[in-house]
C-alpha atoms as a PDB file:
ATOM      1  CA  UNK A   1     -76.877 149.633 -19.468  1.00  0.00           C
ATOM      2  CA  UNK A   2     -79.272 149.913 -22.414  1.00  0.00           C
ATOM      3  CA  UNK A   3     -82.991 148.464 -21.643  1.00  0.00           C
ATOM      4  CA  UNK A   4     -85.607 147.295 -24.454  1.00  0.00           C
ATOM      5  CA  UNK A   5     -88.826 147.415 -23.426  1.00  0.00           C
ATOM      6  CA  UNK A   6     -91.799 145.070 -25.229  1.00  0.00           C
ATOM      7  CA  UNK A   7     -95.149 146.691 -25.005  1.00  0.00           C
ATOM      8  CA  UNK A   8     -97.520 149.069 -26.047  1.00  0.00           C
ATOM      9  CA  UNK A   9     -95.405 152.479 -26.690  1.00  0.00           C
ATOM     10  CA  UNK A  10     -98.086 154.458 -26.431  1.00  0.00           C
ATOM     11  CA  UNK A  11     -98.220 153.186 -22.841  1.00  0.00           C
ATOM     12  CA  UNK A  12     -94.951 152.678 -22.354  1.00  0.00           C
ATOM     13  CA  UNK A  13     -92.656 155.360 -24.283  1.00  0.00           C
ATOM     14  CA  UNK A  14     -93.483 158.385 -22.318  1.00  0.00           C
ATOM     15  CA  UNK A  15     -92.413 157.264 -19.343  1.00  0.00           C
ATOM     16  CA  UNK A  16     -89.057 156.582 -20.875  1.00  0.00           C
ATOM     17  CA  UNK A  17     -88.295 160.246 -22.502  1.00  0.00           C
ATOM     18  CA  UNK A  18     -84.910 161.222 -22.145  1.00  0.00           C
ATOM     19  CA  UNK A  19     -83.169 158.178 -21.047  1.00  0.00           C
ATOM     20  CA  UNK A  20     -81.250 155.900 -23.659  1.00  0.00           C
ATOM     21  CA  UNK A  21     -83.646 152.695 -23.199  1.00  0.00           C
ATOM     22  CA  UNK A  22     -85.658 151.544 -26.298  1.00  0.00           C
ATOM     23  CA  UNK A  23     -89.445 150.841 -26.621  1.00  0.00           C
ATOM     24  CA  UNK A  24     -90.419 148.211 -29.142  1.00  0.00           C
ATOM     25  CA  UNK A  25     -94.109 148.673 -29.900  1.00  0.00           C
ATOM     26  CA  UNK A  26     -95.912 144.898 -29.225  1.00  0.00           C
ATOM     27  CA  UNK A  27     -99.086 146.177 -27.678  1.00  0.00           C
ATOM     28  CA  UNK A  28    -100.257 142.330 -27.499  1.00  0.00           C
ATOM     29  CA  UNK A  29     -99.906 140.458 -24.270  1.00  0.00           C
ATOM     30  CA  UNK A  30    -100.342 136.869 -23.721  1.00  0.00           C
ATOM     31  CA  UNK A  31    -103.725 136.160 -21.924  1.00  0.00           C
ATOM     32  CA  UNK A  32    -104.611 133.645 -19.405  1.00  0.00           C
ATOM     33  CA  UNK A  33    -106.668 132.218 -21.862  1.00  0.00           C
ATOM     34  CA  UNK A  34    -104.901 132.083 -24.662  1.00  0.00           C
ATOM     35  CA  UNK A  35    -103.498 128.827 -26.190  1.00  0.00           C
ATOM     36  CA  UNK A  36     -99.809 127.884 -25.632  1.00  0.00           C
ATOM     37  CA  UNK A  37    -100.360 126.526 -29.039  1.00  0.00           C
ATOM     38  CA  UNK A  38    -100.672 129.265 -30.466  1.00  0.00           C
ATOM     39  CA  UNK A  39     -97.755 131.235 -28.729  1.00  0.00           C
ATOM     40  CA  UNK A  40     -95.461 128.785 -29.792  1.00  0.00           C
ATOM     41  CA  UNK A  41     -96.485 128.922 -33.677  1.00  0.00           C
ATOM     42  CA  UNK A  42     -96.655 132.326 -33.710  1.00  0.00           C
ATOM     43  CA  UNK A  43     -99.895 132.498 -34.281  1.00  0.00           C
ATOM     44  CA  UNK A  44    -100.346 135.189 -31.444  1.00  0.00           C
ATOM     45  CA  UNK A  45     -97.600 137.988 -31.868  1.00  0.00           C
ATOM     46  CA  UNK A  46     -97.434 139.078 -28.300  1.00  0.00           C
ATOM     47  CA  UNK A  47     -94.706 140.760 -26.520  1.00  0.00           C
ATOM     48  CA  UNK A  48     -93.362 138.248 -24.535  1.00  0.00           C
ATOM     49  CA  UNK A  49     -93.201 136.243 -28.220  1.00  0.00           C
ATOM     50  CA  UNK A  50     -91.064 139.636 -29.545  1.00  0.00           C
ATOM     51  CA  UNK A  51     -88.765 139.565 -26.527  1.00  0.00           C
ATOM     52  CA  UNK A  52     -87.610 136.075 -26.618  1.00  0.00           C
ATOM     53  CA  UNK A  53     -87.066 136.328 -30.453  1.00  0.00           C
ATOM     54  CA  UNK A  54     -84.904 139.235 -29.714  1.00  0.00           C
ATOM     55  CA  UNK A  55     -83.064 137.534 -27.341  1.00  0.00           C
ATOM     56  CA  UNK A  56     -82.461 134.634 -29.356  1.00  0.00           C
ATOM     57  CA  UNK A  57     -81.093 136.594 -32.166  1.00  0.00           C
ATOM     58  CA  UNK A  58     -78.882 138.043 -30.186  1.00  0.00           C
ATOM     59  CA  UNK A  59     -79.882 141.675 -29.889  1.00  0.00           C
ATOM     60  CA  UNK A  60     -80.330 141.473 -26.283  1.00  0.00           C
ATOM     61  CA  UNK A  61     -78.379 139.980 -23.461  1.00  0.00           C
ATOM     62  CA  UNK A  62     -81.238 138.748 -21.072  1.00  0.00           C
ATOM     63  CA  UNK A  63     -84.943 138.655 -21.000  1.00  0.00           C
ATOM     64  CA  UNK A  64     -86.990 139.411 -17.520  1.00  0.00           C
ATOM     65  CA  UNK A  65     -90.786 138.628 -17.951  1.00  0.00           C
ATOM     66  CA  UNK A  66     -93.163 139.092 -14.812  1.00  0.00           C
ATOM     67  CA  UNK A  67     -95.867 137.838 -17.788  1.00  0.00           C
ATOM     68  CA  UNK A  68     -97.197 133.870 -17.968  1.00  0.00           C
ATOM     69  CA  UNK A  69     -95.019 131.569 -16.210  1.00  0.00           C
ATOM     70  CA  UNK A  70     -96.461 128.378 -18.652  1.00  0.00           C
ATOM     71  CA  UNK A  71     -95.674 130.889 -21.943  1.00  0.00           C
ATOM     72  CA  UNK A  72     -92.093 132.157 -20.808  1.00  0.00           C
ATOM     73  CA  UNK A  73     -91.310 128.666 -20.152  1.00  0.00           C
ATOM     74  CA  UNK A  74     -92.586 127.272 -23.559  1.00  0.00           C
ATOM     75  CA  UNK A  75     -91.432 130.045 -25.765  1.00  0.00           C
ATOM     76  CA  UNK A  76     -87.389 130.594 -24.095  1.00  0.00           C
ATOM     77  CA  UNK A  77     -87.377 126.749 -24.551  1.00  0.00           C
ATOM     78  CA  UNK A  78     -88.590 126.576 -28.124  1.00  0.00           C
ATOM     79  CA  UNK A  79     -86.663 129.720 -29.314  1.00  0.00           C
ATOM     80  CA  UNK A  80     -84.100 129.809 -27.331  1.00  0.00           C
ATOM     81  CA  UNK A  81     -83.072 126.059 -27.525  1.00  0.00           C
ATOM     82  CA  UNK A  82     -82.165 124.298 -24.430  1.00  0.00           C
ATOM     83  CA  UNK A  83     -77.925 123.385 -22.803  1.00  0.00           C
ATOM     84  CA  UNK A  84     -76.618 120.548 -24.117  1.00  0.00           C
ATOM     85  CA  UNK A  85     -77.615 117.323 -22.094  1.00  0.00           C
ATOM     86  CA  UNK A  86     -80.784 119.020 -20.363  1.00  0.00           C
ATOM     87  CA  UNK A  87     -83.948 117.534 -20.991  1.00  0.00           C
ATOM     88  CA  UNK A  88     -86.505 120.492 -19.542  1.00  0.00           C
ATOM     89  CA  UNK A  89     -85.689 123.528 -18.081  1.00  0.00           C
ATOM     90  CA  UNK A  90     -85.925 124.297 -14.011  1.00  0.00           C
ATOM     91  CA  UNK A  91     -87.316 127.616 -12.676  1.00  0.00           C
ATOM     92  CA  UNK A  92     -84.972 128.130  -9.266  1.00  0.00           C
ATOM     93  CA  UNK A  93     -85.065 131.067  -6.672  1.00  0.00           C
ATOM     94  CA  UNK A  94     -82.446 132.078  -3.923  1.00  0.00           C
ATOM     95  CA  UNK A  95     -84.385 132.238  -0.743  1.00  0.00           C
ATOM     96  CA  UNK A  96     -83.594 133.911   2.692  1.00  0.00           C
ATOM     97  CA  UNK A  97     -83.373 131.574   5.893  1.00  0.00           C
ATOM     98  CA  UNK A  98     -82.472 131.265   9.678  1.00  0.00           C
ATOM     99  CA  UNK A  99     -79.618 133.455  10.889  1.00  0.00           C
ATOM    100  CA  UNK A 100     -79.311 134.897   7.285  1.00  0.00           C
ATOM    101  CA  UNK A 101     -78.465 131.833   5.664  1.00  0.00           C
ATOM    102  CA  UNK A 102     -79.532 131.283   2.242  1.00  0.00           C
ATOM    103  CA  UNK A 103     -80.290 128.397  -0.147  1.00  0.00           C
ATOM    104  CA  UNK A 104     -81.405 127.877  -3.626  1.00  0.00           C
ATOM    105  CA  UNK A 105     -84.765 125.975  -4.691  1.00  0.00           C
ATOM    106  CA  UNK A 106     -85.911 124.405  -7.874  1.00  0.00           C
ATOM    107  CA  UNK A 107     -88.295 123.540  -9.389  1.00  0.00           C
ATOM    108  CA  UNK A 108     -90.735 126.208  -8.901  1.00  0.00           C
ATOM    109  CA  UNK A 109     -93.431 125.927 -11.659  1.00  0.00           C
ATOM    110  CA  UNK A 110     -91.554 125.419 -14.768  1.00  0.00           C
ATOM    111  CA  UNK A 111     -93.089 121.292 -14.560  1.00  0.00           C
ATOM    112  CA  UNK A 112     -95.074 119.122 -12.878  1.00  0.00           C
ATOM    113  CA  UNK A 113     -94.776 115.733 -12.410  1.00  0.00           C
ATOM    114  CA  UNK A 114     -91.445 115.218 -12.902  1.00  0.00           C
ATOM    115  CA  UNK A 115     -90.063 111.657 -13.183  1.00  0.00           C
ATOM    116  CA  UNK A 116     -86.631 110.770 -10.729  1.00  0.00           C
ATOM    117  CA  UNK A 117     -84.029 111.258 -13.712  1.00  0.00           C
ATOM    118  CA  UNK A 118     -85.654 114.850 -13.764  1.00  0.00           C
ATOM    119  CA  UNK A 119     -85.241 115.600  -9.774  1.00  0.00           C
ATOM    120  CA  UNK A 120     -81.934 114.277 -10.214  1.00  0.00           C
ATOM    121  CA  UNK A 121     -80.988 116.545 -13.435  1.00  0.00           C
ATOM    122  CA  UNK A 122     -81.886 119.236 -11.121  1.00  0.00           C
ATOM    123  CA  UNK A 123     -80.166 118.485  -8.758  1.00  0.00           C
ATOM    124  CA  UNK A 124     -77.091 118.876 -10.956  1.00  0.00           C
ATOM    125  CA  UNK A 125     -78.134 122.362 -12.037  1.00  0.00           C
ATOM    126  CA  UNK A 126     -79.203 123.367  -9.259  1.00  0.00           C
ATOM    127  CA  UNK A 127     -75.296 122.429  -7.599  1.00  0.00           C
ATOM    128  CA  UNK A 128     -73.845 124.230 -10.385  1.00  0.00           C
ATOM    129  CA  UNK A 129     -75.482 127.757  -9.814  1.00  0.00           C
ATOM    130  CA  UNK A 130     -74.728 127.131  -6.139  1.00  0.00           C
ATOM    131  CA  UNK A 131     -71.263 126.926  -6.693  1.00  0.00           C
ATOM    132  CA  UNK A 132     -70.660 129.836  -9.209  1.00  0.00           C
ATOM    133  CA  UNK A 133     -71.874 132.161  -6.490  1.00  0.00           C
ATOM    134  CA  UNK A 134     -69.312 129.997  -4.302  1.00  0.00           C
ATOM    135  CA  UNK A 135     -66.351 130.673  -6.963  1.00  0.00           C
ATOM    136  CA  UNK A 136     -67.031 134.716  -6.435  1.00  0.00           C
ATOM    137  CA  UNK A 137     -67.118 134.276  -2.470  1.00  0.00           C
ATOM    138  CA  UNK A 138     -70.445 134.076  -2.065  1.00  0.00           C
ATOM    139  CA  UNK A 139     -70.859 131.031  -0.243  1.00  0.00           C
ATOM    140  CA  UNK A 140     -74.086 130.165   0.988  1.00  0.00           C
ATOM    141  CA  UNK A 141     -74.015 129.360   4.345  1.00  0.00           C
ATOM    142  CA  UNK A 142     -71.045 131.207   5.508  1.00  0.00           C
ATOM    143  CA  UNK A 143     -67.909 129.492   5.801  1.00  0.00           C
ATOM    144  CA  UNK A 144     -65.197 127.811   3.251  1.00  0.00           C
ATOM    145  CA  UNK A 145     -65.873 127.223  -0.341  1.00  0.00           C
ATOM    146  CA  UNK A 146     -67.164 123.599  -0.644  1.00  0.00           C
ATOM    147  CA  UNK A 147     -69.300 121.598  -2.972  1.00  0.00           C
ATOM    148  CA  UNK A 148     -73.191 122.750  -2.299  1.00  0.00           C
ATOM    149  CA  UNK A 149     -75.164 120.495   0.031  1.00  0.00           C
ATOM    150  CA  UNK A 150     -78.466 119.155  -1.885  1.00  0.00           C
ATOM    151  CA  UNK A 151     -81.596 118.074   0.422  1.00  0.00           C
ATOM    152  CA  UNK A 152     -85.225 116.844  -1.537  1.00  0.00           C
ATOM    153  CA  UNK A 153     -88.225 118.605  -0.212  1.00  0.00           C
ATOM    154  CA  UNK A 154     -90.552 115.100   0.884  1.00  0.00           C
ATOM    155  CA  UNK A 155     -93.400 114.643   3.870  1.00  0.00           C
ATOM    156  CA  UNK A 156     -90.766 113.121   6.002  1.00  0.00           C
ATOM    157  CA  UNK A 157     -87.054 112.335   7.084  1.00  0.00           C
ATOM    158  CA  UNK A 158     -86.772 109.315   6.994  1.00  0.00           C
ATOM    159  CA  UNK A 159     -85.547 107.414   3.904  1.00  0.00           C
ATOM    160  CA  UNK A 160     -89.057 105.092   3.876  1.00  0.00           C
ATOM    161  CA  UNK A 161     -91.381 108.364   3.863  1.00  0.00           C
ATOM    162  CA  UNK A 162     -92.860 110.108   0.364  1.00  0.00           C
ATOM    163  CA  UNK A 163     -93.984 108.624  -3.162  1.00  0.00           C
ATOM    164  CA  UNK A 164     -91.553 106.073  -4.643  1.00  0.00           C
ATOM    165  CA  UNK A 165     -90.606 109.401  -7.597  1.00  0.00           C
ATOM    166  CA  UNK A 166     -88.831 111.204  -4.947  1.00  0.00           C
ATOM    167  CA  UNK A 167     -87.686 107.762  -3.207  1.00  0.00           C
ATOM    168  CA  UNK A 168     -86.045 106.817  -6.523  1.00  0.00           C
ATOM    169  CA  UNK A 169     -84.740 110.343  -7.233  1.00  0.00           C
ATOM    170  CA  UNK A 170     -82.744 109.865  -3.657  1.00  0.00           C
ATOM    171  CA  UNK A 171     -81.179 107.315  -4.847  1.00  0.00           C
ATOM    172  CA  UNK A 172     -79.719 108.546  -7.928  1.00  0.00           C
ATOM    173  CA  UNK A 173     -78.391 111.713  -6.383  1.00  0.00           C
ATOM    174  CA  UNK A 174     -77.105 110.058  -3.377  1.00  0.00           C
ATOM    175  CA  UNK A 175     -75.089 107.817  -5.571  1.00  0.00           C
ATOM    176  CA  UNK A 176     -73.644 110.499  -7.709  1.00  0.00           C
ATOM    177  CA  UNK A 177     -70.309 111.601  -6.832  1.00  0.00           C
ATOM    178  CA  UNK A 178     -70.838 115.083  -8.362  1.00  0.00           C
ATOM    179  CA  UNK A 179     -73.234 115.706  -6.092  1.00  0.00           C
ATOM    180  CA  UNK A 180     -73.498 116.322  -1.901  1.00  0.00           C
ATOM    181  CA  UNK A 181     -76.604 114.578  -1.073  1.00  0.00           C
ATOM    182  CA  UNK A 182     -77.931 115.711   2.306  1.00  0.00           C
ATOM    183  CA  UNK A 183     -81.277 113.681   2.665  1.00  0.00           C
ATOM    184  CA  UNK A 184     -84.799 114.998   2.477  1.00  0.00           C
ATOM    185  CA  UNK A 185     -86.524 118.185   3.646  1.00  0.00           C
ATOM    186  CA  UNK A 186     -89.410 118.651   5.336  1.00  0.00           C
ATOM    187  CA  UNK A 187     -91.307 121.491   4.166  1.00  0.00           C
ATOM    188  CA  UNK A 188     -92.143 122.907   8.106  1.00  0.00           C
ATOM    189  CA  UNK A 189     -88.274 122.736   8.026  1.00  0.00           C
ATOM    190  CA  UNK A 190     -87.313 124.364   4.145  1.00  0.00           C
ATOM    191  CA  UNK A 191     -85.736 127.605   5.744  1.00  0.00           C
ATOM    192  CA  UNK A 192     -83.740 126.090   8.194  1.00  0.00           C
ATOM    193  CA  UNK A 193     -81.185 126.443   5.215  1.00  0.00           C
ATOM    194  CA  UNK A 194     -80.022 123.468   6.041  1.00  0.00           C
ATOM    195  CA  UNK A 195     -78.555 122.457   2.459  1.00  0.00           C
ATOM    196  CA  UNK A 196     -77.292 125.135  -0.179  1.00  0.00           C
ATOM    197  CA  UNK A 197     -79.710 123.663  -2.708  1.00  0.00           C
ATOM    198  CA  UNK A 198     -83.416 121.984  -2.154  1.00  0.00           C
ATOM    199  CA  UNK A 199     -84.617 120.532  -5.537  1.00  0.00           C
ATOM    200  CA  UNK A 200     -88.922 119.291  -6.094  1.00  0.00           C
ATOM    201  CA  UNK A 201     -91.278 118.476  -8.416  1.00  0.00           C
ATOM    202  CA  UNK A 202     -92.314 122.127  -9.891  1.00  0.00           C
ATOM    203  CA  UNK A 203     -96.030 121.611  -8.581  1.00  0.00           C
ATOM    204  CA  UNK A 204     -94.480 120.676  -5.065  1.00  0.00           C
ATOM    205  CA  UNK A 205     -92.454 123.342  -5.601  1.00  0.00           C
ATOM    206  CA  UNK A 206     -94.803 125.918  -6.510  1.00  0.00           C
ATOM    207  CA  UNK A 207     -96.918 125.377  -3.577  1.00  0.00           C
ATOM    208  CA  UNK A 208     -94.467 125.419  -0.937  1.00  0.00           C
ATOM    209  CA  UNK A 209     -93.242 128.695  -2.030  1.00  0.00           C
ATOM    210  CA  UNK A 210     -97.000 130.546  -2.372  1.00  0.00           C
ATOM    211  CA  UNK A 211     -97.602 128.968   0.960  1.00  0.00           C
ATOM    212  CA  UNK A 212     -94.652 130.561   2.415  1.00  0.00           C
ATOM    213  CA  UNK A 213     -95.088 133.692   0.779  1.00  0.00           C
ATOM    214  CA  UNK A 214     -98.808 133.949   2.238  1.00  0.00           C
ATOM    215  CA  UNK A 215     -97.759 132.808   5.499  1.00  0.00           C
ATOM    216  CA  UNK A 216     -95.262 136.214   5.399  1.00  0.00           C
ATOM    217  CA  UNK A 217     -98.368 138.174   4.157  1.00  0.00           C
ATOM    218  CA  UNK A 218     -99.930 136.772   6.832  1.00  0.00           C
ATOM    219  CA  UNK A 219     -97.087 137.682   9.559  1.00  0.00           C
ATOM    220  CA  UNK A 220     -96.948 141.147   8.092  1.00  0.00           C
ATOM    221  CA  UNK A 221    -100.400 141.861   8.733  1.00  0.00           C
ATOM    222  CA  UNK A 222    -100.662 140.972  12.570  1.00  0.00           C
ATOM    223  CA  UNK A 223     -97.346 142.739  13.141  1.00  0.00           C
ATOM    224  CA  UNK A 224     -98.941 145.580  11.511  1.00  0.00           C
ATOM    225  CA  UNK A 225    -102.093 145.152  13.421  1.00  0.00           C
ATOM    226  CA  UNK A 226    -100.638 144.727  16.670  1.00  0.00           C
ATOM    227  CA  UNK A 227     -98.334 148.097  16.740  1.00  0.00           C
ATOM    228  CA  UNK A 228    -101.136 150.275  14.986  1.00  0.00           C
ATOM    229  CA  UNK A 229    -102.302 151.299  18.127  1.00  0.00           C
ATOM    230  CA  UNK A 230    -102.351 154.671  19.764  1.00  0.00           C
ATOM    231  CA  UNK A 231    -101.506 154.216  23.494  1.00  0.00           C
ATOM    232  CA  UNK A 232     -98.402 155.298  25.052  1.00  0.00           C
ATOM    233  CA  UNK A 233     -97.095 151.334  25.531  1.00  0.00           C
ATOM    234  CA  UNK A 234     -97.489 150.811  22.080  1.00  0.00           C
ATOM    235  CA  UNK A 235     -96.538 154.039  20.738  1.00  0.00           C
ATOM    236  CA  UNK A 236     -93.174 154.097  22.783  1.00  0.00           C
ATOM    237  CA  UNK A 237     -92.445 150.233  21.976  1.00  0.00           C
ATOM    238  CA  UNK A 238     -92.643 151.277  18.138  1.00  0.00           C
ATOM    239  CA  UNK A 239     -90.125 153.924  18.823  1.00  0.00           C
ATOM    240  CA  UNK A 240     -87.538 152.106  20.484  1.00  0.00           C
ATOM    241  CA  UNK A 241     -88.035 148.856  18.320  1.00  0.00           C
ATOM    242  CA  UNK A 242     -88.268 150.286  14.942  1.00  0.00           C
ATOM    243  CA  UNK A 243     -84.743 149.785  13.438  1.00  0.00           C
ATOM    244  CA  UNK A 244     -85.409 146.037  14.456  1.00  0.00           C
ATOM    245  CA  UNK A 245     -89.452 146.444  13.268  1.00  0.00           C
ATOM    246  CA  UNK A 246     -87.788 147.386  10.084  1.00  0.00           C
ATOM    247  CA  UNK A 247     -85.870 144.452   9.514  1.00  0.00           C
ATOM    248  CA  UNK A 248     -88.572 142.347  10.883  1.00  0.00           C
ATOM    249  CA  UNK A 249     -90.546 143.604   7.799  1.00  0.00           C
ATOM    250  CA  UNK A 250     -88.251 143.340   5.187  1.00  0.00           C
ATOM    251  CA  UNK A 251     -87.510 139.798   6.165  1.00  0.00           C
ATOM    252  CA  UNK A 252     -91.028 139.016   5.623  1.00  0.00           C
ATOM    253  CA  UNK A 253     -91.408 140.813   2.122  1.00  0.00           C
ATOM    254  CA  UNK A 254     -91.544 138.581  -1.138  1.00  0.00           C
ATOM    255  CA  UNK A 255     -90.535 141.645  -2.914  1.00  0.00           C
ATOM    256  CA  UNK A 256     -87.113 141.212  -1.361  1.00  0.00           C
ATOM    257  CA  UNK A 257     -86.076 137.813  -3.196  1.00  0.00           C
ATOM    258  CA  UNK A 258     -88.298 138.650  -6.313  1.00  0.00           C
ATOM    259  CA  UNK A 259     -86.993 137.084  -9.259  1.00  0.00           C
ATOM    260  CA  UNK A 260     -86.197 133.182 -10.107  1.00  0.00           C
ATOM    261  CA  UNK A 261     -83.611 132.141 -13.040  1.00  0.00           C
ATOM    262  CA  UNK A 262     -85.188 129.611 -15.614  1.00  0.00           C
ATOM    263  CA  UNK A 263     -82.192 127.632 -15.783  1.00  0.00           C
ATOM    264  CA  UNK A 264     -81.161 125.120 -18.398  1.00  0.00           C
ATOM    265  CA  UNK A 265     -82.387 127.510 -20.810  1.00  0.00           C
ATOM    266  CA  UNK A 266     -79.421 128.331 -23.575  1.00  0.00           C
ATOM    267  CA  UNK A 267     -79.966 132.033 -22.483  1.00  0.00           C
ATOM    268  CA  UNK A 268     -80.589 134.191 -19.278  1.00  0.00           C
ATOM    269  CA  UNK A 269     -84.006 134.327 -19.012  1.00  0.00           C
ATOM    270  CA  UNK A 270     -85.392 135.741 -15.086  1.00  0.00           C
ATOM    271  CA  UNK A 271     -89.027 135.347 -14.322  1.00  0.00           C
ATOM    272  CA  UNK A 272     -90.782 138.118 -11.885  1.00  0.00           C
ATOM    273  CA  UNK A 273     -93.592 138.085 -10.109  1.00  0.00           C
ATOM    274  CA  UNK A 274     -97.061 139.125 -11.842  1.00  0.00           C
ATOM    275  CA  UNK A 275     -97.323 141.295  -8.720  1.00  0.00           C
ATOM    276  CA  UNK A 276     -93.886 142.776  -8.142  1.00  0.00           C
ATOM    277  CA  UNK A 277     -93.953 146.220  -6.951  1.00  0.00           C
ATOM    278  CA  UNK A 278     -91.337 149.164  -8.523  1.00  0.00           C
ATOM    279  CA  UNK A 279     -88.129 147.114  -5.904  1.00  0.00           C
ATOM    280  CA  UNK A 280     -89.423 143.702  -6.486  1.00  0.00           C
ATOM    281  CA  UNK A 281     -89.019 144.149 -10.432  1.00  0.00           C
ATOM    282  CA  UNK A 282     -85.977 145.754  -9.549  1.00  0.00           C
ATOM    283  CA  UNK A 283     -84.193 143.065  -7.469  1.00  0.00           C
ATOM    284  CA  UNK A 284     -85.633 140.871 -10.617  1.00  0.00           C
ATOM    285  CA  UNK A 285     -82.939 143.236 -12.984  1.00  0.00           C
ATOM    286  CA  UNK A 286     -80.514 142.811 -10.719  1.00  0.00           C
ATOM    287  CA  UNK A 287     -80.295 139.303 -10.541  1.00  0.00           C
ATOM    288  CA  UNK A 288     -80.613 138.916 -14.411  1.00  0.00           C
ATOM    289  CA  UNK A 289     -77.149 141.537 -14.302  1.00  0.00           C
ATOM    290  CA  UNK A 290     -75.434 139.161 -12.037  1.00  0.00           C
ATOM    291  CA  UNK A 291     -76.299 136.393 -14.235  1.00  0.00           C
ATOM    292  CA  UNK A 292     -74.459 137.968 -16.803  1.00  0.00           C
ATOM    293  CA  UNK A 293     -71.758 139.333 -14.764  1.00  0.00           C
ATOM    294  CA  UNK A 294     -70.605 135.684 -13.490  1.00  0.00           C
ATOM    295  CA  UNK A 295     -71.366 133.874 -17.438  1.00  0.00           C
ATOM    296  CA  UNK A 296     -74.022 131.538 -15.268  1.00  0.00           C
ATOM    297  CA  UNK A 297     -75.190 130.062 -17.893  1.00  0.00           C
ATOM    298  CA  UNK A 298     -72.223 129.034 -19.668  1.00  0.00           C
ATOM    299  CA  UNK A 299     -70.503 128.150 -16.071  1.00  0.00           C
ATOM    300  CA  UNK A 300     -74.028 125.514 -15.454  1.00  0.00           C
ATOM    301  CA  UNK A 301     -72.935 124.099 -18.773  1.00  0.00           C
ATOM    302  CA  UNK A 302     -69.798 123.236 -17.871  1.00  0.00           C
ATOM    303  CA  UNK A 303     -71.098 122.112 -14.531  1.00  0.00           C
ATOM    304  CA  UNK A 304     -73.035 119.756 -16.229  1.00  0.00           C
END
């Protein structure tokens, strides 16, 4: 596997001496304040900017970006050109849940305020990635291949509750026969796991997902506090818990699930965290290789 990096090489090249990987020299970054305008008429040459362009000229397989969400999002989708039939594109992450279950959520940023044809449309794509990973074996939650369940994350159960968007957006999925409609998700409920796929409005989306990743922070840190002390209890209950201490950890760390496809792009394009660490990026690459591996993006276009 070959790697072309986007950056400044004087930065970035000696790190890379001796191995096969490529530095193109784009020493320009996209800024937090810079205008998406601009990005998207070229007008600022960054390196996100050179990345996508090599991507969509086919000199490069896949693109992973841990730069601006709101610029990777504009400039895959302007360069890159979006699957027939899709309107915008859906950033979607596989999450962990109870008893090791996991399920796939979209959107996660990529738009806000999306109207009920949009919830449904992800719906759709989010169904299809589901069941690629189904098709290799991977079903899941456990058991025999089947279509993916799809739940929409609401304030409530019950089919009255929420804003008349997500109300509406019910009703087209339910009524779909492509689709497994499972009813809505509370978000003190999201990883139950309960459905394969849980599909929101990106803002709704967003939030639930930096919510749950603080409330891990925050479970880290008073696990952490609480066996940091020196006495002999607390010394000898770290030693016999700490294969299980371990695991207690990792199940809490974002870096674990880093990564989230941008799906309904005409490309594979994964977004990383700003603040993934040397794994988090990693587990980023490797879900951009599995991408690849299993032709997701031509497999959601057939799906839809």
């Amino acid at each position: 596997m070959k790697l072309i990096f986007f950056g400044d090489a004087g930065d970035v090249a000696p790190l890379l001496a001796g191995t096969p990987h490529e530095v193109v020299d784009a020493p320009r970054r996209v800024e937090v304040d810079d205008a998406l305008r601009g990005s998207l008429r070229g007008d600022i040459d960054s390196s996100m900017r050179s990345a996508v362009q090599t991507l969509a000229a086919g000199d490069a397989h896949a693109l992973v970006s841990a730069g601006s969400t709101g610029a990777l999002v504009a400039l895959s989708r302007h360069l890159l050109g979006m699957l027939p039939g899709i309107r915008r594109p859906a950033i979607m992450k596989s999450l962990g849940g109870a008893d090791g279950r996991r399920f796939r959520m979209l959107d996660l940023g990529a738009n806000v305020g999306s109207g009920p044809g949009q919830l449904h449309q992800f719906a759709l794509l989010g169904t299809a990635a589901a069941a690629v990973s189904s098709a290799r074996g991977q079903v899941p939650n456990g058991g025999e291949v089947r279509k993916p369940s799809v739940g929409l994350l609401n304030i409530g159960s019950e089919v009255a509750k929420g804003p008349a968007t997500v109300r509406e957006a019910a009703r087209l999925i339910e009524s779909d026969g492509r689709l497994r409609y499972a009813g809505f998700v509370e978000p003190h409920r999201l990883f139950d796991a309960a459905t394969d796929v849980v599909v929101a409005d990106g803002f709704a989306g967003n939030i639930a997902l930096k919510a749950a990743e603080g409330a891990a922070q925050m479970a880290r840190y008073v696990l952490g506090r609480e066996l940091s002390g020196n006495s002999p209890g607390v010394a000898l209950g770290r030693a016999m818990l700490r294969g299980r201490l371990h695991r207690v950890r990792d199940a809490y760390n974002p870096q674990s699930y880093n990564g989230a496809g941008l799906l309904g792009i005409a490309g594979v394009v994964v977004k990383s965290h700003g603040g993934a660490d040397r794994a988090g990026f990693e587990n980023a690459v490797r879900q951009t290789m599995d991408a690849l591996r299993t032709g997701l993006v031509e497999r959601l276009a057939a799906g839809i």
